[in-house]
PDB file of N, CA and C in Angstrom:
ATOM      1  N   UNK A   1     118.149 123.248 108.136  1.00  0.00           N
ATOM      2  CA  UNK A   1     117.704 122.192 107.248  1.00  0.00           C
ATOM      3  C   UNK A   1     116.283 122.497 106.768  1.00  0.00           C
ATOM      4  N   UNK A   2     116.070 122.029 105.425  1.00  0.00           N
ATOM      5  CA  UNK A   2     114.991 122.950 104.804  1.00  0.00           C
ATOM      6  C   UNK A   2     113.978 121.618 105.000  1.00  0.00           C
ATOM      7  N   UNK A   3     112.348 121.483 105.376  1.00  0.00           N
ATOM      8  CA  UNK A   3     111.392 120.515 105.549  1.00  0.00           C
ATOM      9  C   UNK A   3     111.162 120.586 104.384  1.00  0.00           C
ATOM     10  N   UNK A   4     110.258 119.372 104.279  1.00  0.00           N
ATOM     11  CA  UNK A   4     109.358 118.920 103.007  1.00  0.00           C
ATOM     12  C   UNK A   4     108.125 120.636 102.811  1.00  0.00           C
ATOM     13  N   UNK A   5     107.699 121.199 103.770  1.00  0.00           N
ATOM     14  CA  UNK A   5     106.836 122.184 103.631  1.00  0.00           C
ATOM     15  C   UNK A   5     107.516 122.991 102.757  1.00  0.00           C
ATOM     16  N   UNK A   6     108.615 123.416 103.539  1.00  0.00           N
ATOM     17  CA  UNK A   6     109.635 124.721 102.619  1.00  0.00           C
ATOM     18  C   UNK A   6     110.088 124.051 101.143  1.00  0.00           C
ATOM     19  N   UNK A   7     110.583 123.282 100.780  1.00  0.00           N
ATOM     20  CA  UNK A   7     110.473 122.540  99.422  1.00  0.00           C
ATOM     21  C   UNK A   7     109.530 122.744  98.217  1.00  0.00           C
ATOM     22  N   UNK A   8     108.067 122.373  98.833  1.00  0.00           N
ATOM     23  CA  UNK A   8     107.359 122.334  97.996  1.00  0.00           C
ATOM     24  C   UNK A   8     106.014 123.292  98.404  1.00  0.00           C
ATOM     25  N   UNK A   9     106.119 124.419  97.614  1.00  0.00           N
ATOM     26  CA  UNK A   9     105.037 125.724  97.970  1.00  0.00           C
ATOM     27  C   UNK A   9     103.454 125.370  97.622  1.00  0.00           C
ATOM     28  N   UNK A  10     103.232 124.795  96.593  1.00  0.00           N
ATOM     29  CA  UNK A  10     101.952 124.556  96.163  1.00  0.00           C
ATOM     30  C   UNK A  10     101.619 123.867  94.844  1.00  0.00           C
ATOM     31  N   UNK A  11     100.636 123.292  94.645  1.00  0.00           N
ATOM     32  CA  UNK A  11     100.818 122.442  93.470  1.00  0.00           C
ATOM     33  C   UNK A  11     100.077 123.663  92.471  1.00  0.00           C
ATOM     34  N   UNK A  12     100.560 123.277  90.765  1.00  0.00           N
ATOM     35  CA  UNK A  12     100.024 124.099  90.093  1.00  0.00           C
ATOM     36  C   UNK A  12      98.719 123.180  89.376  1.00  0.00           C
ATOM     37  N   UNK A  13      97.398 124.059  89.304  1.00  0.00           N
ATOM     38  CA  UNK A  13      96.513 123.632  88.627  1.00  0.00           C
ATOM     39  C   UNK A  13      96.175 124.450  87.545  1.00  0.00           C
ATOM     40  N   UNK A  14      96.373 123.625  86.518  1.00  0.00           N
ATOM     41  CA  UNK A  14      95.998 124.235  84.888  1.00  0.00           C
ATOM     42  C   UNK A  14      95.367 123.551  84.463  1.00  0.00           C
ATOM     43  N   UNK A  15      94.492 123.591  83.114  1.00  0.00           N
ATOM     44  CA  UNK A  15      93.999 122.842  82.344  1.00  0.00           C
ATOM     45  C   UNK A  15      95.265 121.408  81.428  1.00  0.00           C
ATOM     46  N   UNK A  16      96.400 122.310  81.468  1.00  0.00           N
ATOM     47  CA  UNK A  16      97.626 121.132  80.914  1.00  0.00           C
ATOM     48  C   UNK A  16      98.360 120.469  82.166  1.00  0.00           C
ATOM     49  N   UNK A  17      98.175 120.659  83.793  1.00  0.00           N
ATOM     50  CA  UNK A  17      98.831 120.095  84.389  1.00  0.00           C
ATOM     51  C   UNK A  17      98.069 119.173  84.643  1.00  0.00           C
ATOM     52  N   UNK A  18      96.523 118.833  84.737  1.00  0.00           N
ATOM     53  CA  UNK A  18      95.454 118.013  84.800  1.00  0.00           C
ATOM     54  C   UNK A  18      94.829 117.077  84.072  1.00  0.00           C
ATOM     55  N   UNK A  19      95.721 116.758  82.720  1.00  0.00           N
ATOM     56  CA  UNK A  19      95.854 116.441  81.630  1.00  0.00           C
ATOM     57  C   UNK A  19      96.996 115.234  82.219  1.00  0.00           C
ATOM     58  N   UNK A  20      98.316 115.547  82.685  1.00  0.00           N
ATOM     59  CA  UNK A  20      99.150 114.656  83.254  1.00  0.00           C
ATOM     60  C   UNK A  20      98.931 113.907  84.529  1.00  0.00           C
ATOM     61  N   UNK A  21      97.768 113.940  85.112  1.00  0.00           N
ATOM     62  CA  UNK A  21      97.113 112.964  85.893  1.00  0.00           C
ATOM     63  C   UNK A  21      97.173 111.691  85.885  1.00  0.00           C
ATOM     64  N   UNK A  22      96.406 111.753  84.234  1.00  0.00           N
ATOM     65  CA  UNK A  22      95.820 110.280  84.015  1.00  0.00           C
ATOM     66  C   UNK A  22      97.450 109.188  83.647  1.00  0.00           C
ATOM     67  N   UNK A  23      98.504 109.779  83.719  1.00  0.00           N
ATOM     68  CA  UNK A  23     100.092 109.449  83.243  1.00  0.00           C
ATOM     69  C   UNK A  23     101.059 109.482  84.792  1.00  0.00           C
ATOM     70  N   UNK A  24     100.013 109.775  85.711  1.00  0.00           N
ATOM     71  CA  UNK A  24     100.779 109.841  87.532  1.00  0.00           C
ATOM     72  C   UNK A  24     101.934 110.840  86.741  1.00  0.00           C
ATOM     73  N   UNK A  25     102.095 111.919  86.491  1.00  0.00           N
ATOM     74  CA  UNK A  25     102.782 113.425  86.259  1.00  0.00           C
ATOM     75  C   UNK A  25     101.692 114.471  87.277  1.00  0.00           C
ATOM     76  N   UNK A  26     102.279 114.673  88.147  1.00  0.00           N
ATOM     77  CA  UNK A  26     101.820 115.834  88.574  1.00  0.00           C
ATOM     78  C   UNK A  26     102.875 117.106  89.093  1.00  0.00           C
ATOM     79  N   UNK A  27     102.127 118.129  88.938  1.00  0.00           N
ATOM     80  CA  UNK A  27     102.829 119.634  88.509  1.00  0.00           C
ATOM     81  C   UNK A  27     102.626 120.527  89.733  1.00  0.00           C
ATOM     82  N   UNK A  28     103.562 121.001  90.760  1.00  0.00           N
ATOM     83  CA  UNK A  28     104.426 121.527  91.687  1.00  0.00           C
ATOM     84  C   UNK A  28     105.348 122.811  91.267  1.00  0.00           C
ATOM     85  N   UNK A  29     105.282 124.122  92.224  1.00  0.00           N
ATOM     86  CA  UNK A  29     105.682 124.966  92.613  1.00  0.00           C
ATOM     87  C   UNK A  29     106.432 124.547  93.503  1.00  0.00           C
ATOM     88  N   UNK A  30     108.011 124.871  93.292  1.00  0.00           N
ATOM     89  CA  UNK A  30     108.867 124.546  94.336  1.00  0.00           C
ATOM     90  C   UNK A  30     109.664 125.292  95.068  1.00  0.00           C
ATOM     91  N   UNK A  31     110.446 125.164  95.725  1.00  0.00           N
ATOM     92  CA  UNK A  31     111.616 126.195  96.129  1.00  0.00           C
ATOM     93  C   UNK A  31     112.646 126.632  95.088  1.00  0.00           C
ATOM     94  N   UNK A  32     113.415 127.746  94.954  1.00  0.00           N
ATOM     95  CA  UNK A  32     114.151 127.900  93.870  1.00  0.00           C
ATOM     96  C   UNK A  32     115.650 126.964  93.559  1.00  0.00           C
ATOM     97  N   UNK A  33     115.707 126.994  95.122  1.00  0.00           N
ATOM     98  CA  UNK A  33     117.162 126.212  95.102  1.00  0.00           C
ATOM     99  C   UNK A  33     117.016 124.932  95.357  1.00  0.00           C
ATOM    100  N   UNK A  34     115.705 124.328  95.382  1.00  0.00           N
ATOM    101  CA  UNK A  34     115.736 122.957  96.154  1.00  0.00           C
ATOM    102  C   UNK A  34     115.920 122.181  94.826  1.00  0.00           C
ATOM    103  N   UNK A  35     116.894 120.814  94.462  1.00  0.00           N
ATOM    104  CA  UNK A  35     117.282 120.415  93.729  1.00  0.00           C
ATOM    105  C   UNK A  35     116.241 118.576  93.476  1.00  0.00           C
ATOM    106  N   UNK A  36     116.690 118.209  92.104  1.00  0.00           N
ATOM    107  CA  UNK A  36     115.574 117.316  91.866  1.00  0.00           C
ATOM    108  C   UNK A  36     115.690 116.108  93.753  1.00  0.00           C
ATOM    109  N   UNK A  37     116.613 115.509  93.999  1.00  0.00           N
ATOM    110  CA  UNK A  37     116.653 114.840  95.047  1.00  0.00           C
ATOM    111  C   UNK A  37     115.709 114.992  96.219  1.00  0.00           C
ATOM    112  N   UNK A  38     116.015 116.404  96.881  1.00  0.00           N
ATOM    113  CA  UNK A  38     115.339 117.119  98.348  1.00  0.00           C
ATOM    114  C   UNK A  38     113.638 116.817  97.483  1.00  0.00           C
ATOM    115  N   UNK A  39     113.883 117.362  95.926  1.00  0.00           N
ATOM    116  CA  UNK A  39     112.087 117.389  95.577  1.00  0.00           C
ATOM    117  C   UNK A  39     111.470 116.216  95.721  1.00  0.00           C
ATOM    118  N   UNK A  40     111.767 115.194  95.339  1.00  0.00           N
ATOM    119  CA  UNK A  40     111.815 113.806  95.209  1.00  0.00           C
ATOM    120  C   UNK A  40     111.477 113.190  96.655  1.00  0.00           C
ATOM    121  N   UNK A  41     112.611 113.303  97.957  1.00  0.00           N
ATOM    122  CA  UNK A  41     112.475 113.019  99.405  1.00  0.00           C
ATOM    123  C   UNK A  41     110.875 113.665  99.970  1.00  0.00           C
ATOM    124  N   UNK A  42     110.997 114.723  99.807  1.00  0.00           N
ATOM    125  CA  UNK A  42     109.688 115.589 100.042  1.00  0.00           C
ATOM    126  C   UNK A  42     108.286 115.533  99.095  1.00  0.00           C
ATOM    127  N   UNK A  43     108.063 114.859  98.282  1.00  0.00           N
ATOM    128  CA  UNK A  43     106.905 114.413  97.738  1.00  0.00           C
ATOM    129  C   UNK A  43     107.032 113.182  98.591  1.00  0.00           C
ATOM    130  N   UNK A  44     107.704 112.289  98.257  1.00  0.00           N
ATOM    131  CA  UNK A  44     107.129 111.076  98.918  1.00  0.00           C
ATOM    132  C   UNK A  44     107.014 111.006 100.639  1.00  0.00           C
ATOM    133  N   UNK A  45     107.731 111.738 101.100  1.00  0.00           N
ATOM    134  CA  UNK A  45     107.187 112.280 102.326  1.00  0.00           C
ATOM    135  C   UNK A  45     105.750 112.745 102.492  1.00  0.00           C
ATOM    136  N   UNK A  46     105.419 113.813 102.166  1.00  0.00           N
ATOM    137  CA  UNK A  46     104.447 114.438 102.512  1.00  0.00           C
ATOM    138  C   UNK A  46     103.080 113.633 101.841  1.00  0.00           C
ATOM    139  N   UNK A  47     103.162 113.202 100.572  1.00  0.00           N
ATOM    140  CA  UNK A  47     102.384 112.792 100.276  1.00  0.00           C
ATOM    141  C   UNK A  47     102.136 111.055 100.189  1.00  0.00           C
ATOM    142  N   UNK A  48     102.758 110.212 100.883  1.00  0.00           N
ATOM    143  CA  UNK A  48     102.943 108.854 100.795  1.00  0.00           C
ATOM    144  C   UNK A  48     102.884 107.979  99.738  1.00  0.00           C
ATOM    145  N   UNK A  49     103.741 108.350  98.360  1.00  0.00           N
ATOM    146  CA  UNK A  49     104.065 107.780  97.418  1.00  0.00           C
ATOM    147  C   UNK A  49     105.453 107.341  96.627  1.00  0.00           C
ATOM    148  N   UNK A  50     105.555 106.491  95.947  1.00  0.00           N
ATOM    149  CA  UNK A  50     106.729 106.302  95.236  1.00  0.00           C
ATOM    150  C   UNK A  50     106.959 107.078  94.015  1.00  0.00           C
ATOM    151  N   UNK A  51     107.976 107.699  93.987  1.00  0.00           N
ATOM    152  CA  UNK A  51     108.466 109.086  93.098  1.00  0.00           C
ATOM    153  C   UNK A  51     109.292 107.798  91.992  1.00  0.00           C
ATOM    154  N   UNK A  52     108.894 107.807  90.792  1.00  0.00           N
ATOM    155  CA  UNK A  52     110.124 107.365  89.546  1.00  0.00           C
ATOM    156  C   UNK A  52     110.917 108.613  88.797  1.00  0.00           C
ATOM    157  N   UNK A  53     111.052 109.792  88.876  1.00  0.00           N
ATOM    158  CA  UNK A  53     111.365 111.013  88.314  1.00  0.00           C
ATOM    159  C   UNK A  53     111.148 112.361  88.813  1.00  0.00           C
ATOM    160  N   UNK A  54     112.122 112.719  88.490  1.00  0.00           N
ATOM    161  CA  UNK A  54     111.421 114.541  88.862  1.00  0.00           C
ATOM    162  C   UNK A  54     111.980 115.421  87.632  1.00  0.00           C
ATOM    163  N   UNK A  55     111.242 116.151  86.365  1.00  0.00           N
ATOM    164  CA  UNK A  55     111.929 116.984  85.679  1.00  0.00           C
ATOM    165  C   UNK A  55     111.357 118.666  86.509  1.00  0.00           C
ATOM    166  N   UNK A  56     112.509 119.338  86.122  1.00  0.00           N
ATOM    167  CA  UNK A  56     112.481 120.951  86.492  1.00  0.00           C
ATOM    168  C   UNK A  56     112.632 121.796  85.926  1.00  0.00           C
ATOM    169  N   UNK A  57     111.547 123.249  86.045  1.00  0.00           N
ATOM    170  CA  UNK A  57     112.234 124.192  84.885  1.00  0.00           C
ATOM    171  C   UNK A  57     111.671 125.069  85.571  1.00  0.00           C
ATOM    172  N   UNK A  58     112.901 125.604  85.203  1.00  0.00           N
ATOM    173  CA  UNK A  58     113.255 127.476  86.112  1.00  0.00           C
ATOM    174  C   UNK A  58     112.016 128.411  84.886  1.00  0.00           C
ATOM    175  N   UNK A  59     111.189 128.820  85.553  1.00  0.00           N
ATOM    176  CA  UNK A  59     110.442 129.882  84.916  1.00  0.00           C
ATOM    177  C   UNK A  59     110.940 131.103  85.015  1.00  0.00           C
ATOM    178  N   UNK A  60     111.337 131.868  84.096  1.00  0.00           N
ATOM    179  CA  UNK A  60     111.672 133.187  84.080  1.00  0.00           C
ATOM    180  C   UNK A  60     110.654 134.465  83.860  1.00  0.00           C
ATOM    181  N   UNK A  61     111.013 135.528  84.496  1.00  0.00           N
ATOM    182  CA  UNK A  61     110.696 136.728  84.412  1.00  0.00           C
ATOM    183  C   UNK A  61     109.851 137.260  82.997  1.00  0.00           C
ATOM    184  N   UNK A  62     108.602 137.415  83.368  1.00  0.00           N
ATOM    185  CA  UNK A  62     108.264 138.120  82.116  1.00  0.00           C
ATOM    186  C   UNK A  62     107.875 139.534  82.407  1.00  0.00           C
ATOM    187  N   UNK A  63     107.628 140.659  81.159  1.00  0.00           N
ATOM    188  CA  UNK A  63     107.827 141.919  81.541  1.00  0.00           C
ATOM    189  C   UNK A  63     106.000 142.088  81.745  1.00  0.00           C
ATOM    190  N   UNK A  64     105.950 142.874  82.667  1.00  0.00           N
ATOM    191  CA  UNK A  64     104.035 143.146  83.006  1.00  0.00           C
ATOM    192  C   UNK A  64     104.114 144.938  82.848  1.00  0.00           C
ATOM    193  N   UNK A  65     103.082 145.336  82.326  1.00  0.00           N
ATOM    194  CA  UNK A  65     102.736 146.608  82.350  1.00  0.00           C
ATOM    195  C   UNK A  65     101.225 146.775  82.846  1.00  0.00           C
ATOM    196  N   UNK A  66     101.030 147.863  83.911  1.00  0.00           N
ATOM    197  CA  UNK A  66      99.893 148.144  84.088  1.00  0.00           C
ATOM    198  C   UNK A  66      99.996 149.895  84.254  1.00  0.00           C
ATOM    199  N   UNK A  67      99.061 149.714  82.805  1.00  0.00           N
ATOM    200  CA  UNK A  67      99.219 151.464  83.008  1.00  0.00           C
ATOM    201  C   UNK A  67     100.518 151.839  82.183  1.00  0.00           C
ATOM    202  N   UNK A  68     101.045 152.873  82.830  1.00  0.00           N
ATOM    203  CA  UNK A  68     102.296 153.738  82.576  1.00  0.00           C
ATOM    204  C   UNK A  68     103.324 153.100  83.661  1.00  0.00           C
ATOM    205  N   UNK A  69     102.874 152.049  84.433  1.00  0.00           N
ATOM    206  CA  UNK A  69     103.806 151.263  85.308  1.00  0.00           C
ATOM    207  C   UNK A  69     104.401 150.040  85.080  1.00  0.00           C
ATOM    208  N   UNK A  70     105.679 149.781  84.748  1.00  0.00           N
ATOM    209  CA  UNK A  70     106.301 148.876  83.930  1.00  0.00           C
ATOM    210  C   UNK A  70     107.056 147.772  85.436  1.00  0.00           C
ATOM    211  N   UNK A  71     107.417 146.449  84.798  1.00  0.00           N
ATOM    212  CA  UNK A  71     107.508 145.898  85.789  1.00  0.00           C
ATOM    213  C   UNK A  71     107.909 144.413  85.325  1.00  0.00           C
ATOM    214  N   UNK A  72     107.814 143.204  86.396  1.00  0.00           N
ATOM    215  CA  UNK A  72     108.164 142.275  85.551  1.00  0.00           C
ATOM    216  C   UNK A  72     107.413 140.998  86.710  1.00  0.00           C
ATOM    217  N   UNK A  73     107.233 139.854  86.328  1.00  0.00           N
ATOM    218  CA  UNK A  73     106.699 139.063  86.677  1.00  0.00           C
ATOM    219  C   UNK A  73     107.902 138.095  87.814  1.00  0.00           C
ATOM    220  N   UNK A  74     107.349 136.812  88.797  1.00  0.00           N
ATOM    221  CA  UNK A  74     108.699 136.833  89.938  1.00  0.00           C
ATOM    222  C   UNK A  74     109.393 135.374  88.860  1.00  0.00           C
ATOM    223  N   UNK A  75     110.384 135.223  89.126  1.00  0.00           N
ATOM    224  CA  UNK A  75     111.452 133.844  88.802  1.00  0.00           C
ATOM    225  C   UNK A  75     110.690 132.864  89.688  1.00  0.00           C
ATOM    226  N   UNK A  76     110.446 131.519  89.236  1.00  0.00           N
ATOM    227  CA  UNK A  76     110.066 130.545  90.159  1.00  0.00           C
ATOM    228  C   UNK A  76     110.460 129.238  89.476  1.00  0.00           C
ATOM    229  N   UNK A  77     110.115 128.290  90.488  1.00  0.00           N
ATOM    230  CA  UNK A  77     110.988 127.124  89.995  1.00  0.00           C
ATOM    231  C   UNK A  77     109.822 126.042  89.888  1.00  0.00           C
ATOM    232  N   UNK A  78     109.406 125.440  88.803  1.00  0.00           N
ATOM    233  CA  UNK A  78     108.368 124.194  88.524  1.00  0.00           C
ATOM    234  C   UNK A  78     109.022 123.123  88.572  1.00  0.00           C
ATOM    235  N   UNK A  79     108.140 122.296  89.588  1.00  0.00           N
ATOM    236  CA  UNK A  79     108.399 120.154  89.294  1.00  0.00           C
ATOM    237  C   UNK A  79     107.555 119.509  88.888  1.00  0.00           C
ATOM    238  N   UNK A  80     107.740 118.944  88.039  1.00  0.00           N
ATOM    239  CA  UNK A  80     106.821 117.915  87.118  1.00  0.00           C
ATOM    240  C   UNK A  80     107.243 116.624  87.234  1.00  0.00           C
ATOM    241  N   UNK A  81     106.478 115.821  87.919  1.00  0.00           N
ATOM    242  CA  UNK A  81     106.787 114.699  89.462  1.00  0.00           C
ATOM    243  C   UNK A  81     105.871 113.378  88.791  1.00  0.00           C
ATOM    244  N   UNK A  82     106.910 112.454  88.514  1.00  0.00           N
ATOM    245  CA  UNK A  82     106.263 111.173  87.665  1.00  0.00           C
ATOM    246  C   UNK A  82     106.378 110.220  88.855  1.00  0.00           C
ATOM    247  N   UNK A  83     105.010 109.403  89.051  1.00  0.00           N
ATOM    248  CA  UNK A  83     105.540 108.257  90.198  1.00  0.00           C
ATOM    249  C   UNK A  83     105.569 107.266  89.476  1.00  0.00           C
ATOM    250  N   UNK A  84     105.421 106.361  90.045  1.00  0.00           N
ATOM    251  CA  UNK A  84     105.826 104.725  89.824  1.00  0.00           C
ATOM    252  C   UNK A  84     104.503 104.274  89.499  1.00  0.00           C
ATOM    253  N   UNK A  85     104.774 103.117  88.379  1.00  0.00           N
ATOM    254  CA  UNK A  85     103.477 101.967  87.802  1.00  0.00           C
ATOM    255  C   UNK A  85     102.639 101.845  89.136  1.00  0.00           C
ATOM    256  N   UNK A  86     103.271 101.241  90.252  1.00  0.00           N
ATOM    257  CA  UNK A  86     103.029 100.228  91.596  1.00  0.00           C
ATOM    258  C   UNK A  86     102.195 101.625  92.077  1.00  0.00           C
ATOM    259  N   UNK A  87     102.611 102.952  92.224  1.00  0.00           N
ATOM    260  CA  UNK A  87     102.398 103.779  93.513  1.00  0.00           C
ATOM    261  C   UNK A  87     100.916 104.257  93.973  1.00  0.00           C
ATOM    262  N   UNK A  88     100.810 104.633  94.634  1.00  0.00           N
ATOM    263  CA  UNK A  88      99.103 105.338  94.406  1.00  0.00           C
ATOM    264  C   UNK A  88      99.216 106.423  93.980  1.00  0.00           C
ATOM    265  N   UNK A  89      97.875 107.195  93.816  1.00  0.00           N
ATOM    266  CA  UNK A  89      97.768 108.549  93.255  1.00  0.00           C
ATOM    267  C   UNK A  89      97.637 109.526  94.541  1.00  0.00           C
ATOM    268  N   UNK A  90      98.223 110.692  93.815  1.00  0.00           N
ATOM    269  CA  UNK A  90      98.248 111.555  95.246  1.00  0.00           C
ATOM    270  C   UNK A  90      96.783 112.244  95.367  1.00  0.00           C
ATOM    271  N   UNK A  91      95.826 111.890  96.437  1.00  0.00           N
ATOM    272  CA  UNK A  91      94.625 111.986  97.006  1.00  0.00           C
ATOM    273  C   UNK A  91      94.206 113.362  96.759  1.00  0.00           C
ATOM    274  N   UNK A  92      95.133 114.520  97.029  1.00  0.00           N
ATOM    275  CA  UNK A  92      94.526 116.086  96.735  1.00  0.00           C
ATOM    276  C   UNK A  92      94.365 116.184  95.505  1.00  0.00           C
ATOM    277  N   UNK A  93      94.640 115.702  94.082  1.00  0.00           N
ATOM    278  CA  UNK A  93      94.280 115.500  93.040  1.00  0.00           C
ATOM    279  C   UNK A  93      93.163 115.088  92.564  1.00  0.00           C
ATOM    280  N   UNK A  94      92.663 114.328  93.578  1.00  0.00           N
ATOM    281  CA  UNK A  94      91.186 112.975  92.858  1.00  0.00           C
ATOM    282  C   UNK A  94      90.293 113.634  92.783  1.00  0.00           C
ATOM    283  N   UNK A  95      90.265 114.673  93.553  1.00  0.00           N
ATOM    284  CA  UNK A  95      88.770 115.036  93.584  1.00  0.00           C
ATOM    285  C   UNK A  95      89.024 116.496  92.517  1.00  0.00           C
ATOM    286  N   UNK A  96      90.270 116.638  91.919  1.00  0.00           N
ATOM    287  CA  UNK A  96      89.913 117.610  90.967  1.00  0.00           C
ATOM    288  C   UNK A  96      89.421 117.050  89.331  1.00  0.00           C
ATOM    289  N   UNK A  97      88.970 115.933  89.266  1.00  0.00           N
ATOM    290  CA  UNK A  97      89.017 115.063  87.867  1.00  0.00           C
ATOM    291  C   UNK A  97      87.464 115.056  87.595  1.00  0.00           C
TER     292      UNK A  97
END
């Protein structure tokens, strides 16, 4: 049985995922196979909030060259995690604003 740890690898920080703050959207690196539900159980687990949504999108492979060495970038899986009007904000966020 897969934990809330194995689920969710790390949150992503960009200039556009920090932008969806101020809208309770925040932006997650996930497991590949873990599906919107398990993502959903495991945010509000780990982080003690009410989840209203989870959208997902499979990032694909892009091609990298360094040099004369050709290659390609890894498959990973993004969650973009809307909570609830009522919920709080998730605390490892606040202090990036």
């Amino acid at each position: 049985m897969k934990t809330s740890c194995d689920i969710i690898i790390r949150p992503i920080i960009t200039e556009a995922s920090m932008q969806g703050i101020a809208d309770k959207k925040y932006t997650f690196k996930v497991a590949k196979n873990a599906n919107k539900i398990e993502i959903k159980k495991a945010i509000e687990e780990l982080f003690k909030v009410k989840v209203a949504d989870v959208n997902t999108v499979s990032v694909k492979a892009k091609p990298k060259r360094m040099g004369v060495h050709l290659g390609k970038t890894s498959e990973w899986k993004k969650a973009v995690v809307t909570l609830t009007a009522d919920s709080k904000t998730i605390e490892f966020f606040d202090g990036m604003m």
